[in-house]
Protein backbone atom coordinates (compact mmCIF):
# COMPACT_ATOMS: atom_id res chain seq x y z
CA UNK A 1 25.16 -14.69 -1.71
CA UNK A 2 27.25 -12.78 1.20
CA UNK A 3 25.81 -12.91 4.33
CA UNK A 4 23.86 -9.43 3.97
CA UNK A 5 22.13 -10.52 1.48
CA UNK A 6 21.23 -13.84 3.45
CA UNK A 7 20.35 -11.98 6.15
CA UNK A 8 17.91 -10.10 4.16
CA UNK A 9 16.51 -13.24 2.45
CA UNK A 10 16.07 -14.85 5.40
CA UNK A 11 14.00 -11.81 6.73
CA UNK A 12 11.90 -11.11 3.75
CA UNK A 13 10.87 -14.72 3.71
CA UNK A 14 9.82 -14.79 7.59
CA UNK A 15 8.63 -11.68 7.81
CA UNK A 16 4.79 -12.51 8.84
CA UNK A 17 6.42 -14.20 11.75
CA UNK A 18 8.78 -11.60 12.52
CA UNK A 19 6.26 -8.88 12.53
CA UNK A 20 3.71 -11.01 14.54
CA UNK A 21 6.40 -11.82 17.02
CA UNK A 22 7.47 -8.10 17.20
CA UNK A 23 3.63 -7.01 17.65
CA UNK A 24 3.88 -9.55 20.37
CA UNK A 25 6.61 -8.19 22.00
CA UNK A 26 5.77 -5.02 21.76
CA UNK A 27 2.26 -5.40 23.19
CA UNK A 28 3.53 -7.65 25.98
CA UNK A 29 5.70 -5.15 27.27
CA UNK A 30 3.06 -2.15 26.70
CA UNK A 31 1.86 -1.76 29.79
CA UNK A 32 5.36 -1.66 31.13
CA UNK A 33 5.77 1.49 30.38
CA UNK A 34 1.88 2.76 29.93
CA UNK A 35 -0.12 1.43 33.11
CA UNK A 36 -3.19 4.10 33.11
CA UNK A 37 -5.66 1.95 33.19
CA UNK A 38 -7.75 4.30 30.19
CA UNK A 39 -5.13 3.68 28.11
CA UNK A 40 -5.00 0.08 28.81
CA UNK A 41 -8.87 0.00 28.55
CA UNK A 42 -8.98 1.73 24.99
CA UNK A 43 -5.83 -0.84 23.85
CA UNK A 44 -8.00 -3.69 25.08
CA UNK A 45 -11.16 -2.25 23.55
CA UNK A 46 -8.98 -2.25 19.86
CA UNK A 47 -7.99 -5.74 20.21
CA UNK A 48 -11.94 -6.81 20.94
CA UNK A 49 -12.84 -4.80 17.79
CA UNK A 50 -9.78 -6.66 15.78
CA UNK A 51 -10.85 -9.80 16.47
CA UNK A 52 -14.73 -8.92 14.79
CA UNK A 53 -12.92 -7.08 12.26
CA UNK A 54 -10.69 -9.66 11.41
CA UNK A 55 -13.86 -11.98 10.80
CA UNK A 56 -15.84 -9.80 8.91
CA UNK A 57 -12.67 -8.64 6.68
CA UNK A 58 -12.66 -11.85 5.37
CA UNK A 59 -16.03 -12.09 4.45
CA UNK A 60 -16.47 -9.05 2.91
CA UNK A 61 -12.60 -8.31 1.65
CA UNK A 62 -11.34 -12.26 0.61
CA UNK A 63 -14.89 -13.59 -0.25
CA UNK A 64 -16.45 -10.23 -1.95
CA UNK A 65 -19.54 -10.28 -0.28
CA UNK A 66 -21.64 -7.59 1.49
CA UNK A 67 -22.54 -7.66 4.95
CA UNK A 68 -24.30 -4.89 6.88
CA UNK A 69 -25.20 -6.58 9.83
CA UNK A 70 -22.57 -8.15 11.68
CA UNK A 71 -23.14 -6.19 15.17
CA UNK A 72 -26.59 -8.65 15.08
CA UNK A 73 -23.42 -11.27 16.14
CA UNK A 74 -22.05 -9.71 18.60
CA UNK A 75 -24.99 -8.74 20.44
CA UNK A 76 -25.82 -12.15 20.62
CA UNK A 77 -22.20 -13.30 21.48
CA UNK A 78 -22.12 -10.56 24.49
CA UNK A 79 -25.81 -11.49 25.72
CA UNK A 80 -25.41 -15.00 25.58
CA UNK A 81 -22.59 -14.91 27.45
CA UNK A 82 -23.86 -12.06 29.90
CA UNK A 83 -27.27 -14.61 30.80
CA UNK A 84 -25.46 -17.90 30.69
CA UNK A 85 -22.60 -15.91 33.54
CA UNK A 86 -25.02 -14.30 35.49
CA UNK A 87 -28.27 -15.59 35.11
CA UNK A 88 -27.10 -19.10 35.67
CA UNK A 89 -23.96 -19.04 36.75
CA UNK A 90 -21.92 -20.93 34.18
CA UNK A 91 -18.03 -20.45 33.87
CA UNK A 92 -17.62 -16.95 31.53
CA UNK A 93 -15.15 -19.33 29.21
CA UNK A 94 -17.56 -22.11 29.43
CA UNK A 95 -20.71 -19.78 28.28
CA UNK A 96 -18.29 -18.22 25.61
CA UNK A 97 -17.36 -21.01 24.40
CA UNK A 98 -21.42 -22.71 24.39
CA UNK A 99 -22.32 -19.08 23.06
CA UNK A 100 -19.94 -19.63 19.66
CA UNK A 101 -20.92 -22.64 19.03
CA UNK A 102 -24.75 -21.68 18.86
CA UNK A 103 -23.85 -18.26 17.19
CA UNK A 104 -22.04 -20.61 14.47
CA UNK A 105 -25.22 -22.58 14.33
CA UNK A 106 -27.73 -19.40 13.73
CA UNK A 107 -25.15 -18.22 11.07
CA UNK A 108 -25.40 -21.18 9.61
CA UNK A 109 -29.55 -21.28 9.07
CA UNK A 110 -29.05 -17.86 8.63
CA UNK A 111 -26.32 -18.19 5.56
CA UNK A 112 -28.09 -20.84 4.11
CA UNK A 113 -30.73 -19.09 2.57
CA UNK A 114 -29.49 -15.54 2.51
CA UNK A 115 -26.46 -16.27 0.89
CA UNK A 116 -27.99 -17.06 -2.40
CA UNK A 117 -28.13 -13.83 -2.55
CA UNK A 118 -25.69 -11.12 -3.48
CA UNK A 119 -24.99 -7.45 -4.01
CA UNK A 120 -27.50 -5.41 -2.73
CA UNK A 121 -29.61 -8.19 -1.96
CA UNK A 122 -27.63 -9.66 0.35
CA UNK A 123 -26.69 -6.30 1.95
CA UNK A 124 -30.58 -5.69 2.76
CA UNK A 125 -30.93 -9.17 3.91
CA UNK A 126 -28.01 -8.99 6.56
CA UNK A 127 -29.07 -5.63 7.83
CA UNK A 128 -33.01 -7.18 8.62
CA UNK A 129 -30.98 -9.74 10.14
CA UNK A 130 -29.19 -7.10 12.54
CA UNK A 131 -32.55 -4.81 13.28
CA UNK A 132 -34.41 -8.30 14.05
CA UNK A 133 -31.85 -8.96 16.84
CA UNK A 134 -31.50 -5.22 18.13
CA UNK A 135 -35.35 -5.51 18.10
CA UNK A 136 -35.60 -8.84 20.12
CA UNK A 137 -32.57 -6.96 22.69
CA UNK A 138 -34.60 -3.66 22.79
CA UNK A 139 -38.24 -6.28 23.44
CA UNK A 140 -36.61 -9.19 26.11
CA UNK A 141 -36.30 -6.80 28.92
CA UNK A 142 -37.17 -9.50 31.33
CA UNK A 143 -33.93 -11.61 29.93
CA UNK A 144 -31.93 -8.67 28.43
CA UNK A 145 -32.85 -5.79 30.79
CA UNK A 146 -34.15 -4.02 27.82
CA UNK A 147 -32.79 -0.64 27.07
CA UNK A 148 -31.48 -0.09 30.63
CA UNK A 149 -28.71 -2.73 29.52
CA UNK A 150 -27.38 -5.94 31.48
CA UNK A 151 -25.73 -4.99 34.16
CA UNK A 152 -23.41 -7.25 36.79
CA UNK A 153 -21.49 -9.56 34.46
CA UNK A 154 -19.17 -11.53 36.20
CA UNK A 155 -14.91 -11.19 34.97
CA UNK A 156 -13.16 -13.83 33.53
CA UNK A 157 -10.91 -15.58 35.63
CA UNK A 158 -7.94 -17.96 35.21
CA UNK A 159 -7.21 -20.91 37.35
CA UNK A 160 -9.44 -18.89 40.40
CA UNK A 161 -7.40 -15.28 40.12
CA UNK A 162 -10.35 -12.79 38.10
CA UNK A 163 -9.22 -11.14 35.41
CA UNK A 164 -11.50 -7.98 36.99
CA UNK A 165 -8.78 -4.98 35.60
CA UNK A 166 -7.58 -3.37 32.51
CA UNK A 167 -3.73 -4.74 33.27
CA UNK A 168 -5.51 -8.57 33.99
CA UNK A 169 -7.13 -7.84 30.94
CA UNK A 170 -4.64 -6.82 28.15
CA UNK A 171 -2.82 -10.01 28.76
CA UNK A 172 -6.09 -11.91 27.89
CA UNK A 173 -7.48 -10.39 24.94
CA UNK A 174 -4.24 -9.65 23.21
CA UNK A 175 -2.83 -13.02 22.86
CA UNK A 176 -6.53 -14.25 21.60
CA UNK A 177 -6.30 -11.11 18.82
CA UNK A 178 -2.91 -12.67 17.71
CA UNK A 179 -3.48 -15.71 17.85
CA UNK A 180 -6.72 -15.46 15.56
CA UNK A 181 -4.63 -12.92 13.73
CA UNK A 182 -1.93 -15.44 12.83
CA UNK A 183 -5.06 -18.16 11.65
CA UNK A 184 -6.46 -15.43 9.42
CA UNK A 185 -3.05 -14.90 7.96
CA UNK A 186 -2.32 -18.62 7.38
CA UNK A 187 -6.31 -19.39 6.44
CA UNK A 188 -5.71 -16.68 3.31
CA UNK A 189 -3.22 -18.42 1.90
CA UNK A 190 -4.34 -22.07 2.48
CA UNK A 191 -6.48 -23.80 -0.40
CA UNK A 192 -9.62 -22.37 1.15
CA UNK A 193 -8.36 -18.39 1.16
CA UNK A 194 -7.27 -19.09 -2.71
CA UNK A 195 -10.92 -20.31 -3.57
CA UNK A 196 -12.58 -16.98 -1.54
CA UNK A 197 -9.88 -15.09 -3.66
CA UNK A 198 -11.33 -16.52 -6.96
CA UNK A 199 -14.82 -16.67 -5.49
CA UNK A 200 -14.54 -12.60 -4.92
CA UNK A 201 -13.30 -11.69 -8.21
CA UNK A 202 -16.16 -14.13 -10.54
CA UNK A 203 -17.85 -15.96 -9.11
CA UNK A 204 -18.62 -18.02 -12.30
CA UNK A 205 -15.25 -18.59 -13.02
CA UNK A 206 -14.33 -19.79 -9.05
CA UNK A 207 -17.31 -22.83 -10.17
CA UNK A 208 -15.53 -23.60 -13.32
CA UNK A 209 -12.15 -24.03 -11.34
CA UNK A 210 -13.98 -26.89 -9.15
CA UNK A 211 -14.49 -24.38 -5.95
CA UNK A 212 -17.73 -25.07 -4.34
CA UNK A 213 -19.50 -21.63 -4.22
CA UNK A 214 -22.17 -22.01 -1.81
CA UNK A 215 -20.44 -24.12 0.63
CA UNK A 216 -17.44 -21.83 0.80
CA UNK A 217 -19.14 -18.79 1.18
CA UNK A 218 -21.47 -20.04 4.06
CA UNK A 219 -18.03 -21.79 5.68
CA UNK A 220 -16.52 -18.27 5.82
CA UNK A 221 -19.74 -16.10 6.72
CA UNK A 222 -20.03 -19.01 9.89
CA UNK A 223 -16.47 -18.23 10.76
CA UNK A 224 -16.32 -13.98 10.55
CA UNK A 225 -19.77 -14.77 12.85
CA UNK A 226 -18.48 -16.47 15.36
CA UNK A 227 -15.03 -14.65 16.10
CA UNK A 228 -18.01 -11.56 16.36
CA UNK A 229 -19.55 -13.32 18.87
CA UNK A 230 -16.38 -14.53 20.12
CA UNK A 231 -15.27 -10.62 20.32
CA UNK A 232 -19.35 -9.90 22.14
CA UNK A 233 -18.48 -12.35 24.71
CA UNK A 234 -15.17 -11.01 25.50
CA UNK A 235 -16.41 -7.20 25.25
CA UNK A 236 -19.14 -8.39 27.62
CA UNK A 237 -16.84 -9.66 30.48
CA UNK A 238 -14.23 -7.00 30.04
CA UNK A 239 -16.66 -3.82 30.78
CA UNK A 240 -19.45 -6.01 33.14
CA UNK A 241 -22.27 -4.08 31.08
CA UNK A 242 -23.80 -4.37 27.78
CA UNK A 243 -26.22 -2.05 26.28
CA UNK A 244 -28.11 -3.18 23.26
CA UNK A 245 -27.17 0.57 21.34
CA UNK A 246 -23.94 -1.23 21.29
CA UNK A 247 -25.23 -3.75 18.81
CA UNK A 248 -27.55 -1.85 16.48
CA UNK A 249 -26.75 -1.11 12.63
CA UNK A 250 -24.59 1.93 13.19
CA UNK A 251 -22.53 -0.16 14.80
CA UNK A 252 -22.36 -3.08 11.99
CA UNK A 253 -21.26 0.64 10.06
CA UNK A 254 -18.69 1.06 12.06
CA UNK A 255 -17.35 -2.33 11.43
CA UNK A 256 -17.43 -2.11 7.88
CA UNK A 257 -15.99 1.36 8.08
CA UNK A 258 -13.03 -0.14 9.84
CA UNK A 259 -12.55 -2.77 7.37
CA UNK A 260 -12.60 -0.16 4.62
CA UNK A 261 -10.17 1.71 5.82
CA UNK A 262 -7.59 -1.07 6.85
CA UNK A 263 -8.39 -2.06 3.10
CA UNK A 264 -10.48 -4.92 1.62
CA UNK A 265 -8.46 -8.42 1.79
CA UNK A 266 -5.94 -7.08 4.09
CA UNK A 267 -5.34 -8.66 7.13
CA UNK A 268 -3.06 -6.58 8.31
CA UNK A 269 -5.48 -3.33 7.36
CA UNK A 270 -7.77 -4.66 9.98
CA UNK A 271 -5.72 -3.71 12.72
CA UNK A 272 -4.79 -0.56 11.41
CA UNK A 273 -8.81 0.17 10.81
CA UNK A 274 -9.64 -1.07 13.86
CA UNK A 275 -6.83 0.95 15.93
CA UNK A 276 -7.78 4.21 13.94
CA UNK A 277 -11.78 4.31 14.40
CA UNK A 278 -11.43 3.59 17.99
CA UNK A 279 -8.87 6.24 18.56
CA UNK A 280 -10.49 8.94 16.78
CA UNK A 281 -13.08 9.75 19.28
CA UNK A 282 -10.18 10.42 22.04
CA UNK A 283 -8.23 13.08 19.80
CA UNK A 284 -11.00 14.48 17.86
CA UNK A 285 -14.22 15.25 20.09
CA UNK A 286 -16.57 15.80 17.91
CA UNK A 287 -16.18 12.71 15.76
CA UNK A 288 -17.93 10.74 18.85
CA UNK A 289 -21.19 13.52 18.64
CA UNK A 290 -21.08 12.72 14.48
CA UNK A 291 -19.99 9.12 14.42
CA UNK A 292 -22.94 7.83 12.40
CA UNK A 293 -22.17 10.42 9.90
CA UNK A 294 -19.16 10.55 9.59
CA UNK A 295 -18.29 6.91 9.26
CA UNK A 296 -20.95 7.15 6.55
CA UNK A 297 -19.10 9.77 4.85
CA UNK A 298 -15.61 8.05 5.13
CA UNK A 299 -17.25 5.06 3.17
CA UNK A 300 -18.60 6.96 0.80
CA UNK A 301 -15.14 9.01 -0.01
CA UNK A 302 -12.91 6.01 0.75
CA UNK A 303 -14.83 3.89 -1.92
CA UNK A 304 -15.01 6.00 -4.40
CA UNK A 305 -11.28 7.29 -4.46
CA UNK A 306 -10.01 3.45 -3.43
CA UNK A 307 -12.46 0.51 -4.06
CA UNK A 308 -10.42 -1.56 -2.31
CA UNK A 309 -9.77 0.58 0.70
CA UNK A 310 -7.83 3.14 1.74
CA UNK A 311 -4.37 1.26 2.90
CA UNK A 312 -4.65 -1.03 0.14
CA UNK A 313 -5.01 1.92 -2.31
CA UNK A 314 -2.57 3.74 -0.66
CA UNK A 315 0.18 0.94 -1.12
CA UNK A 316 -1.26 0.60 -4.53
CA UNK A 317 -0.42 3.87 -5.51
CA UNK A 318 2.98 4.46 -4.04
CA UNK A 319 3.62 0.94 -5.76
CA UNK A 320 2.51 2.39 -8.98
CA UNK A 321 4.80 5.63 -8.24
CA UNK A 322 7.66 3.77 -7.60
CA UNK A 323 7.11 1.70 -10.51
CA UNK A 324 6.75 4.50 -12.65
CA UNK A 325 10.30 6.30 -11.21
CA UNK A 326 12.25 3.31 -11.97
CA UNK A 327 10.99 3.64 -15.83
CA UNK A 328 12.00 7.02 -15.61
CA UNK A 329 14.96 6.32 -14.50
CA UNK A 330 16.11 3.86 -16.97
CA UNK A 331 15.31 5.70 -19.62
């Protein structure tokens, strides 16, 4: 082997580390050369919404289950931390941390039950979940401020200097995004990622192979919900304002539409999902008047033509093409 092809080798078989440290680099010199704060703001707001995605991809794209009402999580991650900040004056990373941990403990009596469920079922049973909590935001007005939103959240801060602008910000929630980017990445190919592999394609055959069903699909539903409330808390501290419209079941469609479109069991699709649903609204301007529909009609086009997303399709495809070509050309 000369050293080209070594060089090669040695790149194909680090190449999740070389990407993630080049997606590192890059974003930790971004605002270098880009420092308008809206730009900053809209680069921050895509690596809150990666860090739900992420979760939520791999319940729905590595386990094969349905869920329809993840924003339910994040409303509670970004009003628990809001109250615990404000209202009584804990530490933001304190009450985001205390937040997770309780969020992880609702999902949990929430998935325990529920979960026996699937298709459909499950679908209509995560969506009540999501309109009971949008409901109970909408209701508390004397803890939640109602309608009106919260308003006043304090910034996060690190060792006493407040993280209180978009700059601060990006070099806060972007290390967090890759970091839980680079967990997702190793957690799908662990022992546990295998078993949600098996457990989405039959889940009869995943028992026969020893992998404990129940327990592994609550394990990942408790994870995707607490790196959404994880992402609530964070959204909550980086704009000081939270509005429960934020959090109602339009917006658990916009999460699955940006899981769809980065593709089902694709990691990597989530940031690609994630970057292109945020950025929509800014270049086309009447995608943010027709959201709700149109992120309705992307899923329903985007599942019918590719099942298992659109950038997984799409590589799918120009596999197949290239696949084909090479047959062509050997004969």
């Amino acid at each position: 082997m000369n050293r080209k092809d070594r060089i090669l080798y040695f790149i194909w078989l680090h190449r999740t580390g070389l990407t993630i440290g080049a997606l590192g680099l890059g974003l930790a010199l971004f605002p270098c050369f880009q420092d308008n704060p809206y730009i900053l703001g809209i680069s921050n707001l895509i690596g809150i919404y990666l860090i739900i995605t992420i979760g939520l991809n791999l319940f729905i794209g590595y386990a094969g289950q349905i869920s329809l009402g993840h924003a339910g999580f994040v409303g509670l991650g970004a009003y628990g931390s809001a109250v615990l900040s404000t209202d009584m004056a804990w530490d933001p990373w304190l009450a985001m941390v205390l937040v997770a941990l309780l969020v992880a403990l609702a999902a949990l009596l929430v998935g325990i039950p529920t979960l026996r469920l699937s298709g459909h079922y499950l679908a209509m049973a995560t969506l009540g979940f999501n309109i009971v909590i949008y409901t109970v935001l909408i209701q508390w007005d004397r803890v939640t401020g109602g309608p009106s939103g919260f308003a006043g959240i304090p910034p996060l801060s690190l060792m006493g200097v407040p993280i209180d602008s978009e700059f601060r910000f990006h070099y806060v929630i972007w290390p967090l995004a890759i970091l839980f980017l680079t967990l997702a990445l190793n957690l799908v190919r662990s022992g546990l990622g295998l078993g949600l592999a098996a457990l989405a394609q039959n889940e009869t055959a995943a028992t026969s192979l020893g992998i404990q069903v129940s327990r592994a699909k609550i394990q990942v539903f408790v994870l995707s919900a607490v790196l959404a409330s994880i992402g609530g808390s964070l959204f909550a501290h980086c704009f000081n304002f939270v509005n429960p419209h934020s959090f109602s079941i339009f917006s658990s469609l916009e999460l699955v539409t940006m899981v769809v479109i980065g593709g089902l069991g694709s990691v990597w699709g989530s940031l690609f999902g994630t970057a292109l649903i945020v950025l929509m609204p800014e270049y086309l301007e009447f995608f943010e008047t027709y959201k709700d529909i149109i992120h309705g009609l992307i899923l329903v086009v985007v599942l019918t033509l590719f099942p298992q997303g659109l950038i997984t399709g799409l590589r799918y495809m120009a596999r197949l093409k290239i696949v084909q070509r090479r047959k062509r050309a050997n004969h």
